[in-house]
Protein backbone atom coordinates (compact mmCIF):
# COMPACT_ATOMS: atom_id res chain seq x y z
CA UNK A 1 0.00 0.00 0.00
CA UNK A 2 2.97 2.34 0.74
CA UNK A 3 6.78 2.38 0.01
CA UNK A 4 9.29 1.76 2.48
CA UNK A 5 9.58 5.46 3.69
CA UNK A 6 9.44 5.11 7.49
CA UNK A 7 9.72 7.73 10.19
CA UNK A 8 10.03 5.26 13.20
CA UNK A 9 9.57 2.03 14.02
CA UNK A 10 8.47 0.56 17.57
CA UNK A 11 7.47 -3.05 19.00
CA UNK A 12 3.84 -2.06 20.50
CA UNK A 13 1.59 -4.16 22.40
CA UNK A 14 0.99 -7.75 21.26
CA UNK A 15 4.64 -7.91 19.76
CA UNK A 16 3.38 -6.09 17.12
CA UNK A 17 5.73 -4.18 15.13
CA UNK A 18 4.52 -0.62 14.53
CA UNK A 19 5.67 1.76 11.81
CA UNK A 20 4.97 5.22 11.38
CA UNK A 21 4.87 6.38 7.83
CA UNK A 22 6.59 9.46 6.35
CA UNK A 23 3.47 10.95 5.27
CA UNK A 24 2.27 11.54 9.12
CA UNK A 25 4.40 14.65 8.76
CA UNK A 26 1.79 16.09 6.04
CA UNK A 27 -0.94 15.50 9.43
CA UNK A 28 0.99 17.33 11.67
CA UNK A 29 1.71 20.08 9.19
CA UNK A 30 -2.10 20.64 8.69
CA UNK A 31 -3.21 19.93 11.82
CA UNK A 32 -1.01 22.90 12.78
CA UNK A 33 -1.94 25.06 10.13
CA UNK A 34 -5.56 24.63 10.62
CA UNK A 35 -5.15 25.58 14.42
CA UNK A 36 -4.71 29.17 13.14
CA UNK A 37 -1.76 30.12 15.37
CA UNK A 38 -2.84 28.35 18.49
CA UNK A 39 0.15 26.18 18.58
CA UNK A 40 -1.69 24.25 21.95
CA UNK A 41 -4.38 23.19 21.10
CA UNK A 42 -3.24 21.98 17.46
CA UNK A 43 -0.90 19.86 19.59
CA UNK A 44 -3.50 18.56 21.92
CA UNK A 45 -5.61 17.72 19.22
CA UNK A 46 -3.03 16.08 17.04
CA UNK A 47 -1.81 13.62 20.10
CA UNK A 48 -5.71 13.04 20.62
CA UNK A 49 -6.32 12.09 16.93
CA UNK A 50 -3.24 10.38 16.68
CA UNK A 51 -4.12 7.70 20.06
CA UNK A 52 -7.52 7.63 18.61
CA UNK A 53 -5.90 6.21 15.64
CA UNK A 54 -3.25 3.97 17.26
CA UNK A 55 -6.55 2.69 19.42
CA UNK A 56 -8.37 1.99 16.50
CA UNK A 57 -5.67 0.18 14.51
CA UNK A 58 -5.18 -2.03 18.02
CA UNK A 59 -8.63 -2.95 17.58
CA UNK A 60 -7.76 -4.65 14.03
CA UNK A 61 -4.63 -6.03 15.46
CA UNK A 62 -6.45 -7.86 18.21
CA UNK A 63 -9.31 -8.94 15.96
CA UNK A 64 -6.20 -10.46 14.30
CA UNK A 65 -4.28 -11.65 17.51
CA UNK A 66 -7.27 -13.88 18.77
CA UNK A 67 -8.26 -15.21 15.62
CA UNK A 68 -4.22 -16.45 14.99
CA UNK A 69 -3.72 -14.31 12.18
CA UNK A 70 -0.41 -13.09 12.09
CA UNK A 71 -0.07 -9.53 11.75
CA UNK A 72 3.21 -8.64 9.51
CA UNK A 73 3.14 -5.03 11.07
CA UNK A 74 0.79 -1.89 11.88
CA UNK A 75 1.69 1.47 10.10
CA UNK A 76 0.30 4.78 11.11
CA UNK A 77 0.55 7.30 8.18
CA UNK A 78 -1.09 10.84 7.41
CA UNK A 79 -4.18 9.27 6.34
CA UNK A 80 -5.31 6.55 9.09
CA UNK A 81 -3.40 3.78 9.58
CA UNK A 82 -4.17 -0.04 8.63
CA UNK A 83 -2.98 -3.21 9.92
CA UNK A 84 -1.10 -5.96 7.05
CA UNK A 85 -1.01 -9.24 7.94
CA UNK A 86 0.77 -12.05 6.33
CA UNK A 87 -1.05 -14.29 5.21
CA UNK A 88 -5.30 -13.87 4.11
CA UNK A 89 -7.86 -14.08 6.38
CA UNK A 90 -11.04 -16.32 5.63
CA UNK A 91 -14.41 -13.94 5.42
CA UNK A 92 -15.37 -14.47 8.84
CA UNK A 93 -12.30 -14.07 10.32
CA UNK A 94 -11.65 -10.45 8.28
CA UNK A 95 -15.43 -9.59 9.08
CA UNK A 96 -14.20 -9.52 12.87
CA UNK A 97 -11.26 -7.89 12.14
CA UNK A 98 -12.89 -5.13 10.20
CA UNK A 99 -15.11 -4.62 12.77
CA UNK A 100 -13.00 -4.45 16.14
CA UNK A 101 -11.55 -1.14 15.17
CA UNK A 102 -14.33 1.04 14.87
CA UNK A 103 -16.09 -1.11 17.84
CA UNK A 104 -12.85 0.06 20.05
CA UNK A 105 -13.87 4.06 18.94
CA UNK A 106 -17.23 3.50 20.41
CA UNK A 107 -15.79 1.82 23.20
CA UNK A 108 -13.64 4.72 24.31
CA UNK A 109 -16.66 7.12 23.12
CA UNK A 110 -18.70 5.36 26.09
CA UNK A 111 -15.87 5.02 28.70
CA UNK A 112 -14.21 8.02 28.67
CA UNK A 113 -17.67 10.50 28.39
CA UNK A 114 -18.74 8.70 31.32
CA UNK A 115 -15.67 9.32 33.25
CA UNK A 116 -15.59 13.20 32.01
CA UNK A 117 -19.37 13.07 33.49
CA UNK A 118 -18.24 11.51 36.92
CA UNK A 119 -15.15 13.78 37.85
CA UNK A 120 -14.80 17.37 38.81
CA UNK A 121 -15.04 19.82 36.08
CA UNK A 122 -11.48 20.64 35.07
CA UNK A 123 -9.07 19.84 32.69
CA UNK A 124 -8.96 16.74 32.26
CA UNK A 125 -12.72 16.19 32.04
CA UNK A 126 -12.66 18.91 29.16
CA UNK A 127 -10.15 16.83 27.62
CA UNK A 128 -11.74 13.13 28.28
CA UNK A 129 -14.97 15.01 26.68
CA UNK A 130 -13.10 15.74 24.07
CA UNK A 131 -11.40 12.28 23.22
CA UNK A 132 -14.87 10.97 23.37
CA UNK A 133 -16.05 13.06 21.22
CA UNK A 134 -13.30 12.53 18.77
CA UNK A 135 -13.95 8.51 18.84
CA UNK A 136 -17.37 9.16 18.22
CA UNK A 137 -16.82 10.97 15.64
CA UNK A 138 -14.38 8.30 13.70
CA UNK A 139 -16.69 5.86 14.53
CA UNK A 140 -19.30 7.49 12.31
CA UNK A 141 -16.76 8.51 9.64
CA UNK A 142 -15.39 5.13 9.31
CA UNK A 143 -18.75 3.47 9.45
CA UNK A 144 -19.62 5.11 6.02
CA UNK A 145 -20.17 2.52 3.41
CA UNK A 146 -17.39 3.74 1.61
CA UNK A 147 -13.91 2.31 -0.20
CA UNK A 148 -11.90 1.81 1.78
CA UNK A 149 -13.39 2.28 4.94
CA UNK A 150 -14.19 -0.05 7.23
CA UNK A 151 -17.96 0.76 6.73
CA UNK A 152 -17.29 -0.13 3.02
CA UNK A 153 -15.34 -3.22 3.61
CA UNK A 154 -17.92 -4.71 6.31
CA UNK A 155 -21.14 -4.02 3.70
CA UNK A 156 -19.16 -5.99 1.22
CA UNK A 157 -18.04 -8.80 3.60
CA UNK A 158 -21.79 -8.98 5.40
CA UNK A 159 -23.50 -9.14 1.62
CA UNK A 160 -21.49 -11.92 0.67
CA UNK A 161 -23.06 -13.92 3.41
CA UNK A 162 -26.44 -13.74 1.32
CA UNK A 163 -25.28 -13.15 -2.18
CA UNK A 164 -23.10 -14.24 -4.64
CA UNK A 165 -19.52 -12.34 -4.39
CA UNK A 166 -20.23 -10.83 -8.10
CA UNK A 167 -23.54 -9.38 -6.23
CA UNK A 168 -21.82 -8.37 -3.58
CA UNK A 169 -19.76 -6.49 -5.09
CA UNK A 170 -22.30 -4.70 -7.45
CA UNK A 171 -23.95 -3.86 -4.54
CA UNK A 172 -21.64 -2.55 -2.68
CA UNK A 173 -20.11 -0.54 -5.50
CA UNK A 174 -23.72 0.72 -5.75
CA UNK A 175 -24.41 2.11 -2.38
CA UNK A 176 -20.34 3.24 -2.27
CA UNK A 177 -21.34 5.17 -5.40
CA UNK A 178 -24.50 6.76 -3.91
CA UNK A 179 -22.50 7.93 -1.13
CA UNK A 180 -19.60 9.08 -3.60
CA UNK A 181 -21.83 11.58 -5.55
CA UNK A 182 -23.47 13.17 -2.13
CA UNK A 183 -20.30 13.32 -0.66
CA UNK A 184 -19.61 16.59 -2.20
CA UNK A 185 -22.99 18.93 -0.96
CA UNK A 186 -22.79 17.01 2.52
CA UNK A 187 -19.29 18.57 2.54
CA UNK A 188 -19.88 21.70 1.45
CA UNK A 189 -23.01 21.82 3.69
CA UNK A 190 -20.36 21.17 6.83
CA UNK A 191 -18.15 23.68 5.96
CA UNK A 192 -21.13 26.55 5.26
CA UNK A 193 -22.98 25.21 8.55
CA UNK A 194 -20.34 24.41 11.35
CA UNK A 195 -17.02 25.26 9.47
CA UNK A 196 -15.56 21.57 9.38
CA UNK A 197 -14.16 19.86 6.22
CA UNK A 198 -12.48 16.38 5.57
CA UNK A 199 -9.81 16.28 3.34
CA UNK A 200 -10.80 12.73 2.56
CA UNK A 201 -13.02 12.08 -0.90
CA UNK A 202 -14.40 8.61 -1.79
CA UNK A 203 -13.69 7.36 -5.08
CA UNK A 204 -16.78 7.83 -7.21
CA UNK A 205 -14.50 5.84 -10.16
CA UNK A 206 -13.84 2.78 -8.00
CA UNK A 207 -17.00 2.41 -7.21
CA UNK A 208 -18.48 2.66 -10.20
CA UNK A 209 -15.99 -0.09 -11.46
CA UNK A 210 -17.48 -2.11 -8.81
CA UNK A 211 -20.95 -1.68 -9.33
CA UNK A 212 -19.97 -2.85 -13.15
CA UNK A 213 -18.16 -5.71 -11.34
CA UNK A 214 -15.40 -4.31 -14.13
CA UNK A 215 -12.60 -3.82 -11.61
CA UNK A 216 -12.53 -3.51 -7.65
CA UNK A 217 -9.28 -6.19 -7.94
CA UNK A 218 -8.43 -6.70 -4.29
CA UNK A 219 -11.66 -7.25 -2.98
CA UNK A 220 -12.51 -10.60 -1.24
């Protein structure tokens, strides 16, 4: 998915070994830009999008770890992060796997707004508000049934329990395209409305490759 152009490298939980990409830089660059001079809180927020991240790629890594799929390594980049094992997983297996990481954003959604609810007003509930706000808020994005998030990747994994993979795929390409094409105004309706923007686009040519069941190579 991405060449060999690694910041750092680090054994993480699970003996896992854990790259960060080159192309995390670009994050921290905007992230600071965008904080319009408040050098703070673009830090804080960057460290609090960045855990949210390594969190969420732990959640793949574990749906790996207890289904004994080896995990080759897990690489944090500008855009995300993903988890590359080496060897397949069977549908089942990459259905949990898929799943665990946006399941671990809800997770810390629910535990850490309840703490921020439970302790004195202060800091750090401000800032465990805000981390659970943040997961929440990945957990939606990446619960879009969109290539290639994980929203995406379960539709086409849960469709192929009922339908033939051709189907699947044509369905999923489908919905993905829907999504595609009202991506833009839904944007643009966030920016004019609260003033937030993502700089990430689905592709409204993959997915129409899939629903032609043309192309989408790489999909199981």
């Amino acid at each position: 998915m991405f060449g060999d152009s690694v910041l750092t490298s680090f054994r993480g939980p699970l003996g896992y070994r854990f790259e960060i990409h080159s192309s995390y830089l670009q994050l921290v660059v905007l992230v600071l830009i965008l904080s319009f001079g408040n050098l703070v809180t673009g830090i804080i927020f960057l460290a609090m999008l960045t855990l949210a991240i390594f969190f969420h790629e732990m959640g793949h890594a574990w749906g790996h770890y207890v289904q004994g799929v080896p995990v080759k390594r897990v690489v944090i980049y500008g855009g995300g992060g993903f988890v590359e094992g080496t060897r397949s997983a069977d549908r089942r297996q990459e259905e949990f796997i898929v799943a665990m990481g946006p399941l671990v954003n809800l997770m810390l959604w629910a535990v850490c707004g309840l703490i921020a609810q439970n302790i004195p007003t202060g800091l750090a509930a401000s800032l465990l508000g805000y981390f659970s706000l943040l997961n929440l808020l990945l957990f939606g994005f990446n619960m879009m049934p969109v290539q290639p998030l994980d929203g995406g990747k379960l539709l086409h994994l849960v469709l192929k329990r009922f339908v033939k993979p051709i189907t699947a795929l044509k369905w999923t390409g489908a919905v993905g395209l829907v999504f595609s094409v009202l991506w833009f105004p839904a944007m643009l309706f966030l920016i004019l409305t609260f003033g937030w923007f993502l700089l990430f686009f689905p592709s409204i040519r993959l997915h129409w490759e899939m629903y032609k069941a043309g192309g989408g190579r790489g999909f199981r």
